[in-house]
PDB file of N, CA and C in Angstrom:
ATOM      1  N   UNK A   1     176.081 -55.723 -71.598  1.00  0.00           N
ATOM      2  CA  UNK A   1     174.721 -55.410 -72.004  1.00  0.00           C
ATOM      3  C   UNK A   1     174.364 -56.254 -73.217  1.00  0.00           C
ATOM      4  N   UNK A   2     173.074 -56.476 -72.945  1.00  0.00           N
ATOM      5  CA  UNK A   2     172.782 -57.492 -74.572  1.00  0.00           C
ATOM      6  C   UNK A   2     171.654 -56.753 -74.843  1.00  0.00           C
ATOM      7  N   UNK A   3     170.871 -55.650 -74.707  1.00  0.00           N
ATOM      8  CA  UNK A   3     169.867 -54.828 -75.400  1.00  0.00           C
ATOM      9  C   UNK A   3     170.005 -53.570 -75.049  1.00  0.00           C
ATOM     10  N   UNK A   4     169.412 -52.975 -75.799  1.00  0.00           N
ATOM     11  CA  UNK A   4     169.505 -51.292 -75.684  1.00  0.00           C
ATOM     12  C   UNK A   4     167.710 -51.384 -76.504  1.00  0.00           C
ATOM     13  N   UNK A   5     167.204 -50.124 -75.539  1.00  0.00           N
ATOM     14  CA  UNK A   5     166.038 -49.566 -75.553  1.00  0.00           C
ATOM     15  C   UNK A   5     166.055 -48.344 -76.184  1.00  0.00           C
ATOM     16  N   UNK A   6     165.777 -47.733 -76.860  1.00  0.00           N
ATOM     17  CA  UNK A   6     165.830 -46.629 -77.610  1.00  0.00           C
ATOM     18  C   UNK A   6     164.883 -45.733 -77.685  1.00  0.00           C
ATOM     19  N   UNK A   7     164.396 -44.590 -76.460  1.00  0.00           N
ATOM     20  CA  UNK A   7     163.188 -43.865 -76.120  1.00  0.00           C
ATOM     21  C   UNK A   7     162.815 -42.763 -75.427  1.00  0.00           C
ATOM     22  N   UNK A   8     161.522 -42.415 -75.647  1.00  0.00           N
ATOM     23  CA  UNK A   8     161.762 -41.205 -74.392  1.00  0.00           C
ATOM     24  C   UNK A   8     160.264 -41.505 -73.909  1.00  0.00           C
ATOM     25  N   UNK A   9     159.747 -42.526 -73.766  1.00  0.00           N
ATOM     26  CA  UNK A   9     158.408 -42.777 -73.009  1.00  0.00           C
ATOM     27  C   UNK A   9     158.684 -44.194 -71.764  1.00  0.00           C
ATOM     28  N   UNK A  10     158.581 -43.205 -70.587  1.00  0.00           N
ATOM     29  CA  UNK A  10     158.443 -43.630 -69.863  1.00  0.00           C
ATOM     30  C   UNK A  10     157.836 -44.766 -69.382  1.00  0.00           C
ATOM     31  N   UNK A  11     156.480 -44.892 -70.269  1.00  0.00           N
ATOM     32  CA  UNK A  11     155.469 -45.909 -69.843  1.00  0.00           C
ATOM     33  C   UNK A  11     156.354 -47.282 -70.467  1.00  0.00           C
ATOM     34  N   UNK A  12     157.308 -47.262 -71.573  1.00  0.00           N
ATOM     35  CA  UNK A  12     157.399 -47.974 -72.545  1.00  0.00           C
ATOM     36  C   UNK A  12     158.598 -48.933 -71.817  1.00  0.00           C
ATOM     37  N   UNK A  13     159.826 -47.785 -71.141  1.00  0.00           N
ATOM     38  CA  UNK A  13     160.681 -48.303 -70.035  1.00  0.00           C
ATOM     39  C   UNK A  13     160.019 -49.194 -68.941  1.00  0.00           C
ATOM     40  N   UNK A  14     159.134 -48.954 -68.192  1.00  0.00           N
ATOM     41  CA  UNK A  14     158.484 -49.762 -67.537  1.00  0.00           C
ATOM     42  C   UNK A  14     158.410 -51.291 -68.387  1.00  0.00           C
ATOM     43  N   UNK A  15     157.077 -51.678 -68.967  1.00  0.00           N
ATOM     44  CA  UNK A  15     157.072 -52.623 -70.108  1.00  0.00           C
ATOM     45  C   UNK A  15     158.196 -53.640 -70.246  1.00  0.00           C
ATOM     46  N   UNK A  16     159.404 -52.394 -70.478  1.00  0.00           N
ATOM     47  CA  UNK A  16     160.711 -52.918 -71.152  1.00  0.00           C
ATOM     48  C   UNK A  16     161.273 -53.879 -69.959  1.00  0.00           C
ATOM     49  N   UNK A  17     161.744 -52.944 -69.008  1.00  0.00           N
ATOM     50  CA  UNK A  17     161.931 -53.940 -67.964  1.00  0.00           C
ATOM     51  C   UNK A  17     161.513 -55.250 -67.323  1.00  0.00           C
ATOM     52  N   UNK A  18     159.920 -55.361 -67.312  1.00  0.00           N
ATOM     53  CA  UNK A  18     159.620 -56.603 -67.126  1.00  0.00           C
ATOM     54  C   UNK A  18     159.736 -57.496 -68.488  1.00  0.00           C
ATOM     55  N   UNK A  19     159.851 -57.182 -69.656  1.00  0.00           N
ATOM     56  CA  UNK A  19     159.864 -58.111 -70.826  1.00  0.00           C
ATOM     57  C   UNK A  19     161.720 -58.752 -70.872  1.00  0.00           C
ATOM     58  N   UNK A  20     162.127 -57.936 -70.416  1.00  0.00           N
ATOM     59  CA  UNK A  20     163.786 -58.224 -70.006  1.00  0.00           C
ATOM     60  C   UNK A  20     163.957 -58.963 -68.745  1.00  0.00           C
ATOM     61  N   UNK A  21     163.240 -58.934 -67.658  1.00  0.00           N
ATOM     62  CA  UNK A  21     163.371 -59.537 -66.819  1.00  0.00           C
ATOM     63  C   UNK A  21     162.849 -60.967 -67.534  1.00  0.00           C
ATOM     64  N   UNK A  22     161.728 -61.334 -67.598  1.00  0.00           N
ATOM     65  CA  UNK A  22     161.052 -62.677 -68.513  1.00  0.00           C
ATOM     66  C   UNK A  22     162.364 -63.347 -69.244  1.00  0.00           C
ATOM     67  N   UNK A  23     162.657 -62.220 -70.060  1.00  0.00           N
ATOM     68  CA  UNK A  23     163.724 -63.032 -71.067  1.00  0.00           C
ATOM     69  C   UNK A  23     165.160 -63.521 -70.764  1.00  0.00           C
ATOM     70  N   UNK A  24     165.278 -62.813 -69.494  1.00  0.00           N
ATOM     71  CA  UNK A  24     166.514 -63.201 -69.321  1.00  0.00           C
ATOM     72  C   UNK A  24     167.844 -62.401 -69.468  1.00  0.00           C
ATOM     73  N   UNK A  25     167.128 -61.082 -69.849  1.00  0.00           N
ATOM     74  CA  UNK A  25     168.448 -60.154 -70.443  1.00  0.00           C
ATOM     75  C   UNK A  25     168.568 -58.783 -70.073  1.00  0.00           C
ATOM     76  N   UNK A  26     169.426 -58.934 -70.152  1.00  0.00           N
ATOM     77  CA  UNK A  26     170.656 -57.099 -69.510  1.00  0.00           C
ATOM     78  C   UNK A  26     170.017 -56.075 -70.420  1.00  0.00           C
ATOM     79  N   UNK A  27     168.755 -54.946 -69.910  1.00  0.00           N
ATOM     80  CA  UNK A  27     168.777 -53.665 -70.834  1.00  0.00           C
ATOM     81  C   UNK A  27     168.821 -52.578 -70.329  1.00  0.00           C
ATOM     82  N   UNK A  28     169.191 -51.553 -71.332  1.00  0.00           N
ATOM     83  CA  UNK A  28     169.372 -50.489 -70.755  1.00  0.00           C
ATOM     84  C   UNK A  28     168.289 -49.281 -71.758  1.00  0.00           C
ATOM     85  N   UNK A  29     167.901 -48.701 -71.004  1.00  0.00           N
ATOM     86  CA  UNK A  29     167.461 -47.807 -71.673  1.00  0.00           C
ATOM     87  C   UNK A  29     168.193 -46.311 -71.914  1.00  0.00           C
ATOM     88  N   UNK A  30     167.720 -46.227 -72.931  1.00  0.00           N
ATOM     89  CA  UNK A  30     168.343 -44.472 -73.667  1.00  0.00           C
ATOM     90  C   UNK A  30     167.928 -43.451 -74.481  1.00  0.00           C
ATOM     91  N   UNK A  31     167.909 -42.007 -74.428  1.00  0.00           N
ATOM     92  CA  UNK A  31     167.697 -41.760 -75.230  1.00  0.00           C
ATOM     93  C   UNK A  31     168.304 -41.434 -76.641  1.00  0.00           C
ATOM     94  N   UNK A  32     167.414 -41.018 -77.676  1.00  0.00           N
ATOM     95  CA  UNK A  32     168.023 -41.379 -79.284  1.00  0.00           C
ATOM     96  C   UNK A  32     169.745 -40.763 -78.930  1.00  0.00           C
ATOM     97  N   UNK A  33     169.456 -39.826 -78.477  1.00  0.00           N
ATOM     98  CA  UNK A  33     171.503 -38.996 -78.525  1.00  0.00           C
ATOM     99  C   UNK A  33     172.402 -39.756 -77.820  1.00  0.00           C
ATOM    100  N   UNK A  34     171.937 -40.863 -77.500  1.00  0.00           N
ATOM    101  CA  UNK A  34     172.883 -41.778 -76.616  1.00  0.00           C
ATOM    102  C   UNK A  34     172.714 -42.920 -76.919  1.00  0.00           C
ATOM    103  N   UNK A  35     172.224 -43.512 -77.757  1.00  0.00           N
ATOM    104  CA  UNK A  35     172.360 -44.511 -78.449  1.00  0.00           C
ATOM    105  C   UNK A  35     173.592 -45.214 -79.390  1.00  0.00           C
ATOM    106  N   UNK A  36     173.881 -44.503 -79.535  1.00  0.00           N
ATOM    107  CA  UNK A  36     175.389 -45.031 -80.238  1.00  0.00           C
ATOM    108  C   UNK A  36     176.575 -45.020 -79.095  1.00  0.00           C
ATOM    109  N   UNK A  37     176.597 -43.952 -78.355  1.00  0.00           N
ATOM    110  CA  UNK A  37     177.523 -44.288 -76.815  1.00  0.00           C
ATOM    111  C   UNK A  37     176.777 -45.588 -76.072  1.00  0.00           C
ATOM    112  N   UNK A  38     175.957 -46.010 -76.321  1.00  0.00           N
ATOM    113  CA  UNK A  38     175.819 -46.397 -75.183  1.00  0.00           C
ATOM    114  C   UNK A  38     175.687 -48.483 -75.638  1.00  0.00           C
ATOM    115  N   UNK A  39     175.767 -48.091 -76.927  1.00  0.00           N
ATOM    116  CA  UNK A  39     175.840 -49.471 -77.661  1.00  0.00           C
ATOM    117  C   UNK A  39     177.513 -49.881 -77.744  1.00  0.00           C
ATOM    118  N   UNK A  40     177.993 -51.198 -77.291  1.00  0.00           N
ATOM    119  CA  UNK A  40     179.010 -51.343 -77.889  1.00  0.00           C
ATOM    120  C   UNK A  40     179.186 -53.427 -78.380  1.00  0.00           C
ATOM    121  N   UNK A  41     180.620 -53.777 -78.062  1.00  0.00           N
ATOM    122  CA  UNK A  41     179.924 -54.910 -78.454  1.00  0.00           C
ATOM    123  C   UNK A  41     179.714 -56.034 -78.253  1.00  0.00           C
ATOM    124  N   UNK A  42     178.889 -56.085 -77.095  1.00  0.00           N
ATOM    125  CA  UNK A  42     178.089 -56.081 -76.048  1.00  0.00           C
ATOM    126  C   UNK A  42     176.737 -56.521 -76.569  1.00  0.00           C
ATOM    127  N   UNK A  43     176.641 -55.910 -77.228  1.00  0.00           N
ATOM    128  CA  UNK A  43     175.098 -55.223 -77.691  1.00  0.00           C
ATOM    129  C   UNK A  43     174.538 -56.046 -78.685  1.00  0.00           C
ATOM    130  N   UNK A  44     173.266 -57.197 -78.668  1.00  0.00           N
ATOM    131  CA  UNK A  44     172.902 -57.709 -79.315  1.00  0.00           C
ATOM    132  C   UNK A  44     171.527 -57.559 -79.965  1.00  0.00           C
ATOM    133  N   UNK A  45     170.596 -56.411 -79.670  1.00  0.00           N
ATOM    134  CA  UNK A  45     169.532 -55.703 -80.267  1.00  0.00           C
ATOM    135  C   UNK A  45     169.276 -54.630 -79.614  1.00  0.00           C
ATOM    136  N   UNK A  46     168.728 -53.667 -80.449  1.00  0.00           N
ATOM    137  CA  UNK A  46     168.726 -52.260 -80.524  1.00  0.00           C
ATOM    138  C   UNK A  46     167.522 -51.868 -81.064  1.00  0.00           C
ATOM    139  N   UNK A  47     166.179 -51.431 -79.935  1.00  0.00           N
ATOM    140  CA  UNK A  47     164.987 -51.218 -80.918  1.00  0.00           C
ATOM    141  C   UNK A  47     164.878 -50.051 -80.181  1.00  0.00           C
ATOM    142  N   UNK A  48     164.289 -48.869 -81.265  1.00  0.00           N
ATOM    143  CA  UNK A  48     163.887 -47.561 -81.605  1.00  0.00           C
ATOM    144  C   UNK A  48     162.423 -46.954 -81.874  1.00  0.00           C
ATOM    145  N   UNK A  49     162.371 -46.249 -80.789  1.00  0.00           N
ATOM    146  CA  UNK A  49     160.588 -45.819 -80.785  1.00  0.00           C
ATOM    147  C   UNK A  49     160.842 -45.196 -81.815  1.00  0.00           C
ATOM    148  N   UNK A  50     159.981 -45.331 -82.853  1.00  0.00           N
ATOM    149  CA  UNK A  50     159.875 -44.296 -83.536  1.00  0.00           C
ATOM    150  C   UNK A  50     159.160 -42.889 -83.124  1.00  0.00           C
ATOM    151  N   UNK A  51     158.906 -42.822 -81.889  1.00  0.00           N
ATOM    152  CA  UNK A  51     158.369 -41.879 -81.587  1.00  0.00           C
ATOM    153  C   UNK A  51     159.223 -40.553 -81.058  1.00  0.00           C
ATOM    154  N   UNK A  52     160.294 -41.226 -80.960  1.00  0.00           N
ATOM    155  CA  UNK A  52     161.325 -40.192 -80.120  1.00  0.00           C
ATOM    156  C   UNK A  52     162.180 -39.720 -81.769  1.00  0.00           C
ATOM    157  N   UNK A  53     162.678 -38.864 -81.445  1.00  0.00           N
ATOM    158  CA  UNK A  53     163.122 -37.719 -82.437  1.00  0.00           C
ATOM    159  C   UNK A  53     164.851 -37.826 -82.627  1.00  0.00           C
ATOM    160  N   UNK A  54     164.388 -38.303 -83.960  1.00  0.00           N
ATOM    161  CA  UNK A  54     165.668 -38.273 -84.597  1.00  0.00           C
ATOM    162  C   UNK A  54     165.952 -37.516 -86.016  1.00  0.00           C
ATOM    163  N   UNK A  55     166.825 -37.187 -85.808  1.00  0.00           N
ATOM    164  CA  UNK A  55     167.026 -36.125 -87.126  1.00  0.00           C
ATOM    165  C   UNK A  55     167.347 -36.718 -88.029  1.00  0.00           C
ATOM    166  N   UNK A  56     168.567 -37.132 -87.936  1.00  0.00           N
ATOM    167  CA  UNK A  56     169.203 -38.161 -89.334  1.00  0.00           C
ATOM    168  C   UNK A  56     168.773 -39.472 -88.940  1.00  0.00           C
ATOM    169  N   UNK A  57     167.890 -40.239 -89.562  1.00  0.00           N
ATOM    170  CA  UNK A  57     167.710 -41.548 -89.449  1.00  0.00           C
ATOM    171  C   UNK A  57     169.050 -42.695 -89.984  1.00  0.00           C
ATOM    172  N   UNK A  58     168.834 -42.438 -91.252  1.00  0.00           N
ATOM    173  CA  UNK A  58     170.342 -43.176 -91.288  1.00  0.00           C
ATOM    174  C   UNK A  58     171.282 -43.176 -90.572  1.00  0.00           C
ATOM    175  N   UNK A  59     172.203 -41.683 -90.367  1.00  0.00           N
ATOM    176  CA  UNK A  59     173.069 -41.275 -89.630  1.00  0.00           C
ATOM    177  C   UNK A  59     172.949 -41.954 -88.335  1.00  0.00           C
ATOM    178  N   UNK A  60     171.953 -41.840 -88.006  1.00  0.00           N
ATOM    179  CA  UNK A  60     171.572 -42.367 -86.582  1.00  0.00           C
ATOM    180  C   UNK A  60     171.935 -43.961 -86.689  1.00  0.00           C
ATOM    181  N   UNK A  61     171.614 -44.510 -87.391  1.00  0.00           N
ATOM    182  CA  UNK A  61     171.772 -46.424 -87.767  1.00  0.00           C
ATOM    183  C   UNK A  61     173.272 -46.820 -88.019  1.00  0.00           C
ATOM    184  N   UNK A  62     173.981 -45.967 -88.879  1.00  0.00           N
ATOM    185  CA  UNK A  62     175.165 -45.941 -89.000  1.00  0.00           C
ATOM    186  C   UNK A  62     175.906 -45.487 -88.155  1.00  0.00           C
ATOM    187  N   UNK A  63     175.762 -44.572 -86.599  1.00  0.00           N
ATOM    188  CA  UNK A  63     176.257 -44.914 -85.876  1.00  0.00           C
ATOM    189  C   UNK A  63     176.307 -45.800 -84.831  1.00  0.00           C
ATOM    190  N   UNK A  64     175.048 -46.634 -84.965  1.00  0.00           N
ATOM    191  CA  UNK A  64     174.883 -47.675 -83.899  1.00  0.00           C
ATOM    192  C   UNK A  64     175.647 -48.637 -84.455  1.00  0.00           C
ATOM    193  N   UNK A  65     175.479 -48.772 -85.722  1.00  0.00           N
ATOM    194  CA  UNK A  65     175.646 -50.421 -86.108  1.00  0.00           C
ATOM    195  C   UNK A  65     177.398 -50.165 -86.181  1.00  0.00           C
ATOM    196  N   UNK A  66     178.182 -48.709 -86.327  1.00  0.00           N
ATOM    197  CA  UNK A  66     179.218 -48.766 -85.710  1.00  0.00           C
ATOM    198  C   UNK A  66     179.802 -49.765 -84.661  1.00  0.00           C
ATOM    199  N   UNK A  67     178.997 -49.195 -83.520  1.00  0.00           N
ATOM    200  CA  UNK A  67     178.782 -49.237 -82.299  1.00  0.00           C
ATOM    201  C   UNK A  67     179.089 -50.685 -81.922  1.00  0.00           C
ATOM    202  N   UNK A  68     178.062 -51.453 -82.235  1.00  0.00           N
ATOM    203  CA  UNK A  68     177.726 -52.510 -82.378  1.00  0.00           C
ATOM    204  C   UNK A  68     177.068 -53.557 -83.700  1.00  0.00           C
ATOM    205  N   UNK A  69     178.174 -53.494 -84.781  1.00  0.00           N
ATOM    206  CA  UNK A  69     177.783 -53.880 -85.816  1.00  0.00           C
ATOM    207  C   UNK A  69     176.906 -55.446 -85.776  1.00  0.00           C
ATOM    208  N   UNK A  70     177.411 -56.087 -84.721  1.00  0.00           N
ATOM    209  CA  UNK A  70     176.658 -57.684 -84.492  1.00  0.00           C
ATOM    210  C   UNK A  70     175.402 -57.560 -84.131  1.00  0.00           C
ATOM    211  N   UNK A  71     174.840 -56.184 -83.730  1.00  0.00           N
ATOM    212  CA  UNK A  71     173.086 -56.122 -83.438  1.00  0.00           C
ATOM    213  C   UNK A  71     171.958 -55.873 -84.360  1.00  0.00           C
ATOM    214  N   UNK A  72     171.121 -56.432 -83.804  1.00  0.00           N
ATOM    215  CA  UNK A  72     169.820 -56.285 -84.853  1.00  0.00           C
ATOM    216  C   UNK A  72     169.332 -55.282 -84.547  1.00  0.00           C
ATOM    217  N   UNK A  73     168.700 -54.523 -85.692  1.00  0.00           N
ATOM    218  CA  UNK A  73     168.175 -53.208 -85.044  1.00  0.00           C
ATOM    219  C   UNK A  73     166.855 -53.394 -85.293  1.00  0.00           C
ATOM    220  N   UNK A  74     165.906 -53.151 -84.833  1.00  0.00           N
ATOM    221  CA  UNK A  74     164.523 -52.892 -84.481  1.00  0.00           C
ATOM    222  C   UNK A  74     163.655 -51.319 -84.262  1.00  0.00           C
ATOM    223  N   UNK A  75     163.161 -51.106 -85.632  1.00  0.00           N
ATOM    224  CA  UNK A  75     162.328 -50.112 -85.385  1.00  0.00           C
ATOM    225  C   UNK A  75     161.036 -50.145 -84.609  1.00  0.00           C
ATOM    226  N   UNK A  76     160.298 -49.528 -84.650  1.00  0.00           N
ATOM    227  CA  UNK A  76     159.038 -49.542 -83.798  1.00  0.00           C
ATOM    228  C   UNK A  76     157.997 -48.747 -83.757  1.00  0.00           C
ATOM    229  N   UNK A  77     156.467 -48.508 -84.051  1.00  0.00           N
ATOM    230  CA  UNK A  77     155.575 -47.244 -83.962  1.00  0.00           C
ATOM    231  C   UNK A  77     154.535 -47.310 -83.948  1.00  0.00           C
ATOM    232  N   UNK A  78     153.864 -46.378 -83.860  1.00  0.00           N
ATOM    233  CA  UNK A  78     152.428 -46.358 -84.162  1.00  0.00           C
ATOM    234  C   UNK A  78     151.637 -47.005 -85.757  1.00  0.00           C
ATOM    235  N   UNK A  79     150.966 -48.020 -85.590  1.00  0.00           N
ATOM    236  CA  UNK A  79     150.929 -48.674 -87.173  1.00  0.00           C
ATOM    237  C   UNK A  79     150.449 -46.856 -88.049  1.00  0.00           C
ATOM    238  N   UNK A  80     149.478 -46.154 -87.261  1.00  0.00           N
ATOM    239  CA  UNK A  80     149.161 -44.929 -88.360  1.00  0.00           C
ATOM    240  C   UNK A  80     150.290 -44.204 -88.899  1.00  0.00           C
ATOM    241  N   UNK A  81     151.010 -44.114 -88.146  1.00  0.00           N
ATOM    242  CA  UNK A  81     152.232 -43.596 -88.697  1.00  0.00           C
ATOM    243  C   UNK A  81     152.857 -44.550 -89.728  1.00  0.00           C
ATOM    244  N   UNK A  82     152.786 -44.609 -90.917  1.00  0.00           N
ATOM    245  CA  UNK A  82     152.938 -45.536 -91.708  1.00  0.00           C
ATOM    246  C   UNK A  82     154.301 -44.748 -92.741  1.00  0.00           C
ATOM    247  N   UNK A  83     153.952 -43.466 -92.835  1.00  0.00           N
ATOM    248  CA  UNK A  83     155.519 -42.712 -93.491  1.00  0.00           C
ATOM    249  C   UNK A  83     156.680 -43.086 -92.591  1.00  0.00           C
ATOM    250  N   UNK A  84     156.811 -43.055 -91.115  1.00  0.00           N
ATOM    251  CA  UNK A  84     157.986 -43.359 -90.418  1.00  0.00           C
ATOM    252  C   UNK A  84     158.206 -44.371 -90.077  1.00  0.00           C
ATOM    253  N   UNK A  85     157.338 -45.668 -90.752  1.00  0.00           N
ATOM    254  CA  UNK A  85     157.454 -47.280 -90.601  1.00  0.00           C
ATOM    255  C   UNK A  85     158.152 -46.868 -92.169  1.00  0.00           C
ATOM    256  N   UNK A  86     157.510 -46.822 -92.766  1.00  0.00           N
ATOM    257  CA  UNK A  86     158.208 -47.183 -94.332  1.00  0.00           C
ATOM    258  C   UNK A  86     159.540 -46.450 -94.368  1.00  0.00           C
ATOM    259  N   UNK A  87     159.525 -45.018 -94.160  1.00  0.00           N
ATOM    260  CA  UNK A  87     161.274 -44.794 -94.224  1.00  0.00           C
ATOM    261  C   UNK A  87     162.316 -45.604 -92.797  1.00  0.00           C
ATOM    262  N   UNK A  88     162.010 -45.815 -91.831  1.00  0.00           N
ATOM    263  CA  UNK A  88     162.715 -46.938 -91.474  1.00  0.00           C
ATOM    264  C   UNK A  88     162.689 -47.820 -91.948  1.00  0.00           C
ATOM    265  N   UNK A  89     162.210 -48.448 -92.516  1.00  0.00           N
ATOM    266  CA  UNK A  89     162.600 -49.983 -93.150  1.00  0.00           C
ATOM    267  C   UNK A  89     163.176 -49.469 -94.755  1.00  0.00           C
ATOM    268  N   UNK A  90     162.940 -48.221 -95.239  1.00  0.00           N
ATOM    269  CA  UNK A  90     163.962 -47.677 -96.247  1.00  0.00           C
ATOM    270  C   UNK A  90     165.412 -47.067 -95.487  1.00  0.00           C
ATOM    271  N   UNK A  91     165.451 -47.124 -94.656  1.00  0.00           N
ATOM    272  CA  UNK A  91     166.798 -46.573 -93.729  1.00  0.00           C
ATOM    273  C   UNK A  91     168.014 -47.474 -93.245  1.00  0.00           C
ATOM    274  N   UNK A  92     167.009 -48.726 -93.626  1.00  0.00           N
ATOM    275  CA  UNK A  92     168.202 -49.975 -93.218  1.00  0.00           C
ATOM    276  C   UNK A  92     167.823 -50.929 -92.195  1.00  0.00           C
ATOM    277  N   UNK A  93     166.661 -50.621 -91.160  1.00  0.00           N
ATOM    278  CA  UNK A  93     166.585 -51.551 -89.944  1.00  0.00           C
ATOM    279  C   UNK A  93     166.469 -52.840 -90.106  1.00  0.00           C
ATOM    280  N   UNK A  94     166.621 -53.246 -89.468  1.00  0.00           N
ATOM    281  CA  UNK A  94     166.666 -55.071 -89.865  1.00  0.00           C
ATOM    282  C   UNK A  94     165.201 -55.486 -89.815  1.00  0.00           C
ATOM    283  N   UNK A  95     164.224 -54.490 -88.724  1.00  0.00           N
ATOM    284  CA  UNK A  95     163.072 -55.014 -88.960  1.00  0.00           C
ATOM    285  C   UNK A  95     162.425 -53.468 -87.971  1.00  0.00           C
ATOM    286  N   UNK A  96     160.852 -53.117 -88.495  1.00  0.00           N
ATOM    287  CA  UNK A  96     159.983 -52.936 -88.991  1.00  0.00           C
ATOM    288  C   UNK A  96     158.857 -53.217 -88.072  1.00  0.00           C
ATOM    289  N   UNK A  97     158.662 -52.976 -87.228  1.00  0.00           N
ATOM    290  CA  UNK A  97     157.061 -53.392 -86.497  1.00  0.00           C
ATOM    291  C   UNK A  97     155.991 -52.223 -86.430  1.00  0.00           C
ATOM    292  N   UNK A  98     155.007 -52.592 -85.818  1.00  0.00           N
ATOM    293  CA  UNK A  98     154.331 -51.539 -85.172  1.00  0.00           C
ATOM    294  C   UNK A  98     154.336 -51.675 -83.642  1.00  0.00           C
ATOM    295  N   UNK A  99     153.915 -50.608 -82.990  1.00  0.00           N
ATOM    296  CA  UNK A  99     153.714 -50.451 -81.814  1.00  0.00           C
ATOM    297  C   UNK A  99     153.276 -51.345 -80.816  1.00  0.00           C
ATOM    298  N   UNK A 100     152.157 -51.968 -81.239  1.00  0.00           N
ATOM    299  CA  UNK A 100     151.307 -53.069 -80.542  1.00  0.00           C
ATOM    300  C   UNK A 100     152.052 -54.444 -80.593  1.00  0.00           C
ATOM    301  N   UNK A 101     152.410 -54.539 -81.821  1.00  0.00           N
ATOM    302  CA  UNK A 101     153.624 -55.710 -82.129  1.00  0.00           C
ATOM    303  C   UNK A 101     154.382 -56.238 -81.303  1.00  0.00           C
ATOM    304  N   UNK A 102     155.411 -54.401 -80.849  1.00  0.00           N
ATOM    305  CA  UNK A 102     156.357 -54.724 -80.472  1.00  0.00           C
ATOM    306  C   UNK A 102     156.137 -55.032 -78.951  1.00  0.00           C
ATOM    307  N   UNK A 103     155.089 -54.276 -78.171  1.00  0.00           N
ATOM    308  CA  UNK A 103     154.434 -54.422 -77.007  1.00  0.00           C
ATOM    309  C   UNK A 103     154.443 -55.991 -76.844  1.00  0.00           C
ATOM    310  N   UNK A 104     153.168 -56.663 -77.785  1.00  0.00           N
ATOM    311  CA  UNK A 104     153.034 -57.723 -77.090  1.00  0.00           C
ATOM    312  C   UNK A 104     153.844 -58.992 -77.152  1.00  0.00           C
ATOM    313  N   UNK A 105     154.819 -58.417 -78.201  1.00  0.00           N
ATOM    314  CA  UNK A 105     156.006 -59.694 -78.640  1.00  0.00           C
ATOM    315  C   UNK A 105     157.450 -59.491 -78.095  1.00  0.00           C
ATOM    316  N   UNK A 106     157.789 -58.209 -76.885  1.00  0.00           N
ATOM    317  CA  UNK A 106     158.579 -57.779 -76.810  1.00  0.00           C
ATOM    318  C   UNK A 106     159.590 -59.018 -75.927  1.00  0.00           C
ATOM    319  N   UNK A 107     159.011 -59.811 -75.298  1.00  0.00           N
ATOM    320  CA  UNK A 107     159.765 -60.754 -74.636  1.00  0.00           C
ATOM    321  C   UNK A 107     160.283 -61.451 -75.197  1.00  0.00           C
ATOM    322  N   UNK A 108     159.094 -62.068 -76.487  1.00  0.00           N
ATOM    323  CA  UNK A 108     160.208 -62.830 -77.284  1.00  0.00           C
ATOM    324  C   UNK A 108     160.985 -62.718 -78.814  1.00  0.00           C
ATOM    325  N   UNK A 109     161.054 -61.066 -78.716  1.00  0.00           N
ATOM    326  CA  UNK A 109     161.766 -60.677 -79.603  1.00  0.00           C
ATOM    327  C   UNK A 109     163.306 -60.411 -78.950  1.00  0.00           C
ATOM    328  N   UNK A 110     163.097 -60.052 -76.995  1.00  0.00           N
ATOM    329  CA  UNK A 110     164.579 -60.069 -76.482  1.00  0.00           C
ATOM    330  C   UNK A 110     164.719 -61.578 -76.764  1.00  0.00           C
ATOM    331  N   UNK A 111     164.310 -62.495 -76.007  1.00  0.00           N
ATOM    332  CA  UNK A 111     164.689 -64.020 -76.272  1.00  0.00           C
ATOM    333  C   UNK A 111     165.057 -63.991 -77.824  1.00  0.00           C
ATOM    334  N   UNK A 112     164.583 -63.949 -78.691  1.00  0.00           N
ATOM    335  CA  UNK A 112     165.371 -64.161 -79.877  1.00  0.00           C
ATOM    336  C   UNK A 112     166.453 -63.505 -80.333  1.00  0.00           C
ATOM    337  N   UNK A 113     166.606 -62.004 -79.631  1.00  0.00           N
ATOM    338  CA  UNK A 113     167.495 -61.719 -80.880  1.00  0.00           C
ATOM    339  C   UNK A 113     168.765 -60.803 -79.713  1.00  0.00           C
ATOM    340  N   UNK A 114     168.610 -60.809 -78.461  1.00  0.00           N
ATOM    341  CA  UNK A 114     169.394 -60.344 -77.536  1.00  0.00           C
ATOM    342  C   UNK A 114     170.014 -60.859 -76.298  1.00  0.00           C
ATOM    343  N   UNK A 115     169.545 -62.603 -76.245  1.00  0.00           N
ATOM    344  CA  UNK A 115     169.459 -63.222 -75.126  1.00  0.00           C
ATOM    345  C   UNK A 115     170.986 -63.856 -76.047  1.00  0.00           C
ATOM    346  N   UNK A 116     171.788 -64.541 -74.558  1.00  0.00           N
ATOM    347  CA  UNK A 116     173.034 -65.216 -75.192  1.00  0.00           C
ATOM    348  C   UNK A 116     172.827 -66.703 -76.039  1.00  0.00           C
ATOM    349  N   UNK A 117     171.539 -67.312 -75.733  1.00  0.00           N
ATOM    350  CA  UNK A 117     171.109 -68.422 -76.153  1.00  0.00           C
ATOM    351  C   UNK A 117     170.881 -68.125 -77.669  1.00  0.00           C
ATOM    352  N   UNK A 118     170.207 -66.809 -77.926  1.00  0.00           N
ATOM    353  CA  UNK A 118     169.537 -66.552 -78.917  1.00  0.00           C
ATOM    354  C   UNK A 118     169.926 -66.016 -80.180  1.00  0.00           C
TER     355      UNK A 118
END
């Protein structure tokens, strides 16, 4: 595997798949409680709806990057939601988007940061 999807919206899995197909790369989708099983190292980015529910944010990062310490992690959200953009990027993620961002750049954020070239 060279990406992991991190979610519980359906519409977003869809999306995901064709932006992985484009890029060239192996993903899997999951939700937040299986994110650290399901990362290993393998695993070359790791982005996180912020929409799906996580309790310990850190906790949660520190067991991925366990997991797969060589991956980039990628948060993700609604730009209004601006408290759960700012404490993720106070939590450690490597990066920080909003929602729309990650939508329309999602192909070539796998090409950059999950593809074997990349």
């Amino acid at each position: 595997m060279t990406a992991l999807l991190v979610t519980t919206d359906l519409m977003a899995t869809s999306a995901a798949d064709g932006a992985a197909a484009q890029a060239g790369v192996r993903l899997q989708t999951v939700a937040p409680n299986a994110a650290a099983g399901a990362a290993d190292e393998t695993t070359r980015f790791v982005a996180l709806d912020l929409t799906a529910k996580v309790a310990d944010l850190p906790g949660w990062i520190a067991a991925v990057r366990e997991s797969a310490p060589q991956a980039t992690l990628l948060a993700y959200g609604p730009h209004v939601h601006e408290a759960k953009l700012n404490m993720a990027r106070e939590s450690g993620f490597d990066h920080v988007v909003s929602r729309g961002h990650f939508y329309k750049q999602m192909t070539e954020l796998l090409k950059a940061y999950a593809s074997p070239a990349g």
